[in-house]
Protein backbone atom coordinates (compact mmCIF):
# COMPACT_ATOMS: atom_id res chain seq x y z
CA UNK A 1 1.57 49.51 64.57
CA UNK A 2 3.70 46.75 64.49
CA UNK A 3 2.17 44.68 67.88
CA UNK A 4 3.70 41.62 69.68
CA UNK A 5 6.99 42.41 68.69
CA UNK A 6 9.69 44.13 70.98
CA UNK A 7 12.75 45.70 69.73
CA UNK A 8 15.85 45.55 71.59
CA UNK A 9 19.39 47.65 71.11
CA UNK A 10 22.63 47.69 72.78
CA UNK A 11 23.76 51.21 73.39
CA UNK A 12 26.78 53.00 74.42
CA UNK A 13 28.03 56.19 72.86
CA UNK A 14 25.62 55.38 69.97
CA UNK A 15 24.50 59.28 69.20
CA UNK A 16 25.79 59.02 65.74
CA UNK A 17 23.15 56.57 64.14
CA UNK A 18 20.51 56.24 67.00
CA UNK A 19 17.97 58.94 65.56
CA UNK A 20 17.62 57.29 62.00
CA UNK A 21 17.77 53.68 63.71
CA UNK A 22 14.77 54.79 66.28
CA UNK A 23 12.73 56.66 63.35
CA UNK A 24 12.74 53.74 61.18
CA UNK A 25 11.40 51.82 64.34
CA UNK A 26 8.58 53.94 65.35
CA UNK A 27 5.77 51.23 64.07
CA UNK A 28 7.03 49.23 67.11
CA UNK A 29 5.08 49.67 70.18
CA UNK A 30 8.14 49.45 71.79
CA UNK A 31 11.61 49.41 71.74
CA UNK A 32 13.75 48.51 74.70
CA UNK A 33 16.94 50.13 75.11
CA UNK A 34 20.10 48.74 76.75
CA UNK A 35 22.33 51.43 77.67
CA UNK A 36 26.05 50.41 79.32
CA UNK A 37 27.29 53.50 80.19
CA UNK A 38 26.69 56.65 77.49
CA UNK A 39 28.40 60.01 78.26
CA UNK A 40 27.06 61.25 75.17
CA UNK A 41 23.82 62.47 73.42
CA UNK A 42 22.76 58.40 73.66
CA UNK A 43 19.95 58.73 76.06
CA UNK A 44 18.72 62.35 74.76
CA UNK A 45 17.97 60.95 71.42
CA UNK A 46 16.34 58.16 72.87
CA UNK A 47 14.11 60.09 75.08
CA UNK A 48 12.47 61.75 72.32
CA UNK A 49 10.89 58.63 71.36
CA UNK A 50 7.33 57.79 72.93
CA UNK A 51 7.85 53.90 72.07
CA UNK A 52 11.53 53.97 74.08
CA UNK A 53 12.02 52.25 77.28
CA UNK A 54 15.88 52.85 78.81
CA UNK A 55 17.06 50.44 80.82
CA UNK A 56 20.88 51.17 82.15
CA UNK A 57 23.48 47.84 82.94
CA UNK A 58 26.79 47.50 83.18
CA UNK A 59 28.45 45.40 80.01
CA UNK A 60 28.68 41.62 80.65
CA UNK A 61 29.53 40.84 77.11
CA UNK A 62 27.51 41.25 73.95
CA UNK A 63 25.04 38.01 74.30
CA UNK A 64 24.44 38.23 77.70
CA UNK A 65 23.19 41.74 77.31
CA UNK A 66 21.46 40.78 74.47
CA UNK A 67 19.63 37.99 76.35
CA UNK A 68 19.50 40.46 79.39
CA UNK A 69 17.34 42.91 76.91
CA UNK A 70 15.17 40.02 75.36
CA UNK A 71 14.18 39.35 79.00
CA UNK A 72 13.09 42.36 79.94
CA UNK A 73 11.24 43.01 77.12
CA UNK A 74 7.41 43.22 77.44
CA UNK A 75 6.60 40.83 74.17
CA UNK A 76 7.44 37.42 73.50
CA UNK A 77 8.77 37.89 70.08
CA UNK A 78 11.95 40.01 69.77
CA UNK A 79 14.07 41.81 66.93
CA UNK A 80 17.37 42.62 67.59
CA UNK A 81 18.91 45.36 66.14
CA UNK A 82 22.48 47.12 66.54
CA UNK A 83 22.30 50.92 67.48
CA UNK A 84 24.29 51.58 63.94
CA UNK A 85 21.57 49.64 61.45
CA UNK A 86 18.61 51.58 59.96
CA UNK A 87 14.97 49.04 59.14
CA UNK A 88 14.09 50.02 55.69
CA UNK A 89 10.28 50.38 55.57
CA UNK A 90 10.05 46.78 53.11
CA UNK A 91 11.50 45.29 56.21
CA UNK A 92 8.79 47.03 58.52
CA UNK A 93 6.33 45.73 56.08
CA UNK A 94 7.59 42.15 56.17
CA UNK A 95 7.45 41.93 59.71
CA UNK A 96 4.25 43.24 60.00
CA UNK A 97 2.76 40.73 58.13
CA UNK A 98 4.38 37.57 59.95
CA UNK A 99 1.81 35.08 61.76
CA UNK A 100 3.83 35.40 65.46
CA UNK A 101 2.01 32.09 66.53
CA UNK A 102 4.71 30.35 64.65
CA UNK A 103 7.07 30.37 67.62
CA UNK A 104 9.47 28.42 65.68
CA UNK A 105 10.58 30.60 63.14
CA UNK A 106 13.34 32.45 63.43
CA UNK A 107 14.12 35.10 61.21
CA UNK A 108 16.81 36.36 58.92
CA UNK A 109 17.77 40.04 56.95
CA UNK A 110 19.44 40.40 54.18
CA UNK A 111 22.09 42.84 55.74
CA UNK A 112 24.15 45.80 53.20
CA UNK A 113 27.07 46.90 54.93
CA UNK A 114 28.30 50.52 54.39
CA UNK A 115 31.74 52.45 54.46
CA UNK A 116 31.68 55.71 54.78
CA UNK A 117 28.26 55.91 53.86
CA UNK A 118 29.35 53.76 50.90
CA UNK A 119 27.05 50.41 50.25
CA UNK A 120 30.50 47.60 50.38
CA UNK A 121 29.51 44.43 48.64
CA UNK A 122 32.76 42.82 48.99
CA UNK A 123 35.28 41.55 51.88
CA UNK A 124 32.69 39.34 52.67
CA UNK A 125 30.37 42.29 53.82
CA UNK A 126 27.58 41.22 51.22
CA UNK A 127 25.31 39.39 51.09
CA UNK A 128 25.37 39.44 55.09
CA UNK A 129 22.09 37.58 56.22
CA UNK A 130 21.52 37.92 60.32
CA UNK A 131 19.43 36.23 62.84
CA UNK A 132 17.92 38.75 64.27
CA UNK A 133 13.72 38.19 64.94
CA UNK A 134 12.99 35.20 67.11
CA UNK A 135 10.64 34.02 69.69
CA UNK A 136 11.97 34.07 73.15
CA UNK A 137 10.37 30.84 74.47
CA UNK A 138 12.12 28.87 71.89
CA UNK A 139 15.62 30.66 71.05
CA UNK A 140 18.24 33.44 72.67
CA UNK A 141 21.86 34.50 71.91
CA UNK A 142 24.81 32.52 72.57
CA UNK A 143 26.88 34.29 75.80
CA UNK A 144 29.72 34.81 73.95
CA UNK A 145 31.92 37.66 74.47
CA UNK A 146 32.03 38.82 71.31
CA UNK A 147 30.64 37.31 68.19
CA UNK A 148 27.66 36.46 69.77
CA UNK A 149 25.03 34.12 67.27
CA UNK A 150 20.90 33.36 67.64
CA UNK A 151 21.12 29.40 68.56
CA UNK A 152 19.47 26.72 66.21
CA UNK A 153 17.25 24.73 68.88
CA UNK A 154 16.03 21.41 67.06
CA UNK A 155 13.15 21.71 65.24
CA UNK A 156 14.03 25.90 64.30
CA UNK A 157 12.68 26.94 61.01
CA UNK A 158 14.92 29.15 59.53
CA UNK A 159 12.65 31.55 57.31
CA UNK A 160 15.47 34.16 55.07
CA UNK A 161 13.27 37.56 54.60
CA UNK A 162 14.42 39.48 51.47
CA UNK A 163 13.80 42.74 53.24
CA UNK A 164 17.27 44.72 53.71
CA UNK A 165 18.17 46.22 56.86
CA UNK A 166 20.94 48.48 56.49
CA UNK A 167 24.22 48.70 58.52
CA UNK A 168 26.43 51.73 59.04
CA UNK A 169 29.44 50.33 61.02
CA UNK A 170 32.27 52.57 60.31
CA UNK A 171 32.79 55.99 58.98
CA UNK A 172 37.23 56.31 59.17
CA UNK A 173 39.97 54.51 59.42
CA UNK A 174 40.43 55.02 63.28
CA UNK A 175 36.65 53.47 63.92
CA UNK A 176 38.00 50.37 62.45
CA UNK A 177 41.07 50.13 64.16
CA UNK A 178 39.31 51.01 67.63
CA UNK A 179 36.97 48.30 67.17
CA UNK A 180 39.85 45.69 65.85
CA UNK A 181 41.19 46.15 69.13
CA UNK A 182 37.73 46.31 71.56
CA UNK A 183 36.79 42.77 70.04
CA UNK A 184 40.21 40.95 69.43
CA UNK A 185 40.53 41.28 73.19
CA UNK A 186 37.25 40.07 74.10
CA UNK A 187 38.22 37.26 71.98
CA UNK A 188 41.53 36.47 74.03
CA UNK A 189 39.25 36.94 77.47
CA UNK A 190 36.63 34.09 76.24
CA UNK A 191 38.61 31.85 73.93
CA UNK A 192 40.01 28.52 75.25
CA UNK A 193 41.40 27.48 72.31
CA UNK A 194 45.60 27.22 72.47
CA UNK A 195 47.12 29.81 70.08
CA UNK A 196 50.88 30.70 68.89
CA UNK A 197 52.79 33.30 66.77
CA UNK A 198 52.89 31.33 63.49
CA UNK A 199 49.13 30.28 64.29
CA UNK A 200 48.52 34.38 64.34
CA UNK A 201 50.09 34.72 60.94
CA UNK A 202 48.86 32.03 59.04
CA UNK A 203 45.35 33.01 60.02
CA UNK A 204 45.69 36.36 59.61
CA UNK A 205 47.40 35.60 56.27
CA UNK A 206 44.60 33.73 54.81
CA UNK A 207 42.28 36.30 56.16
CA UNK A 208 43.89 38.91 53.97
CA UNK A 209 43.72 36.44 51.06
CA UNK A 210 40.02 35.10 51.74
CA UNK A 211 38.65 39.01 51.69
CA UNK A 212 40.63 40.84 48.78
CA UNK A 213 40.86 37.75 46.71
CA UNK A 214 38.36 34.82 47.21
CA UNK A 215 35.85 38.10 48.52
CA UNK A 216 37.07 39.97 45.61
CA UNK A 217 38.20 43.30 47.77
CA UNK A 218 40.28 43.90 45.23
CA UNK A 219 37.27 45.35 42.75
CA UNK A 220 36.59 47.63 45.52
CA UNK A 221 39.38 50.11 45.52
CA UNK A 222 40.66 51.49 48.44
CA UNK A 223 37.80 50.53 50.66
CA UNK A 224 38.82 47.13 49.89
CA UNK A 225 42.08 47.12 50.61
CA UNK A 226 40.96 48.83 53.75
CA UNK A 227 38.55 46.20 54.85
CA UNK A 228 40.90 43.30 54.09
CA UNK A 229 43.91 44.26 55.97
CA UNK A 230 41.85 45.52 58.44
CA UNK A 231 40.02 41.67 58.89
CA UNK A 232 43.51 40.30 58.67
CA UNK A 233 44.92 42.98 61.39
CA UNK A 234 42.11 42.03 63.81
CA UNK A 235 42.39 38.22 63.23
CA UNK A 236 46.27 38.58 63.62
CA UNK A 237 46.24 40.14 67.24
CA UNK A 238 43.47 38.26 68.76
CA UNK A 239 45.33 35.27 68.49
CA UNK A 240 48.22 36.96 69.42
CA UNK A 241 46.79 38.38 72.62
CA UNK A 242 45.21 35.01 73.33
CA UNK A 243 48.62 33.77 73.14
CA UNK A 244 49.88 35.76 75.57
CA UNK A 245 46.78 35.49 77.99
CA UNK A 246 47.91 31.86 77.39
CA UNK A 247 51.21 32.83 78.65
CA UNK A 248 50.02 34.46 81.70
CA UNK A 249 48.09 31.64 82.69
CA UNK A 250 51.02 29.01 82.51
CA UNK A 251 53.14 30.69 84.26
């Protein structure tokens, strides 16, 4: 049993994965659930876990729920984990073994990306190290919208595990797409920054150029391709939508 250490997960709609993410986690005494609204098999699965706690609340963005879950967890030390990633049992192990009086350690996982099922170690997708196990008397998540990070506080000791935790974000074309255009307007509801129609393009340009060239998508076949003009796609119309939220507000 893996003690003083709570897990938390955002949920909606998150049937898919949830099973294999909750086995993996059963050395937890527990895991808290944050649920924002499944109509699907979401709470079920979770249910037939005896470590589970459900906790229902509307979504206020992704780091205030992930701060929301942190606080009403019943241990100090939390590990954050996305409803789509699976613990391998080295990672369990690693955890297991970490002194948790060393409040100021925050720590990251060597992330591996899939497509499809398919381990993608290009477009930038790997090597993916996270935040994701920190103390919370010393750290939390930015409240961004979107894009939400673990802050640095001053004196942090950022410790990089070498345990893998894996990641299953997308299984077709449309999953990409639909979450292109969930977070690129998130982006234009919390961004400040000005934006413009050649600003899009040349970001969304580079984008393109940064994953299938510099991130060597282009070794990857068509899951490369796929990746890289879907990162330049999602870069290109959240600037564009900021632009016209910009717009709006001017006039």
């Amino acid at each position: 049993m893996v003690e003083q250490i709570s897990v938390t997960i955002l949920t909606k709609n998150s049937e898919r994965y949830l099973a294999r993410c909750l086995e993996a986690l059963k050395p937890f005494d527990e895991v808290l659930i944050l649920d924002n609204g499944s109509t699907d098999d979401t709470l079920k699965i979770a249910e037939g876990f005896d470590n589970v706690t459900i906790i229902k609340h509307p979504f206020i963005g992704f780091g205030q729920m992930k701060n929301l879950a942190a606080q009403k967890a019943r241990n100090g030390w939390i590990l954050s984990i996305d409803s789509d990633e699976v613990a391998t049992e080295g990672m369990v192990e690693a955890i297991g073994q970490l002194d948790p009086s060393l409040r100021m350690r925050i720590y990251a996982f060597d992330r591996l990306n899939h497509y499809r099922g398919k381990p993608v170690r290009c477009c930038g997708w790997y090597p993916d190290r996270v935040l994701r196990l920190y103390h919370r008397d010393h750290t939390r998540f930015s409240n961004a919208m979107v894009h939400e990070s673990l802050q640095l506080p001053p004196g942090s000791e950022r410790i990089d595990l070498k345990a893998k935790l894996l990641h299953y974000p997308f299984d077709s074309v449309e999953e990409l797409i639909e979450k292109m255009q969930r977070y690129s307007t998130l982006y234009a509801k919390q961004s400040q920054k000005p934006s413009s129609p050649a600003k899009a393009f040349g970001r969304a340009a580079f984008a393109f150029f940064r994953n299938y060239v510099l991130q060597r998508g282009f070794l990857c076949g068509y899951e490369g391709l796929l990746i890289s003009v879907s990162n330049a796609n999602g870069v290109f119309y959240k600037y564009m939508k900021r632009y016209e939220k910009q717009r709006q507000e001017r006039s």
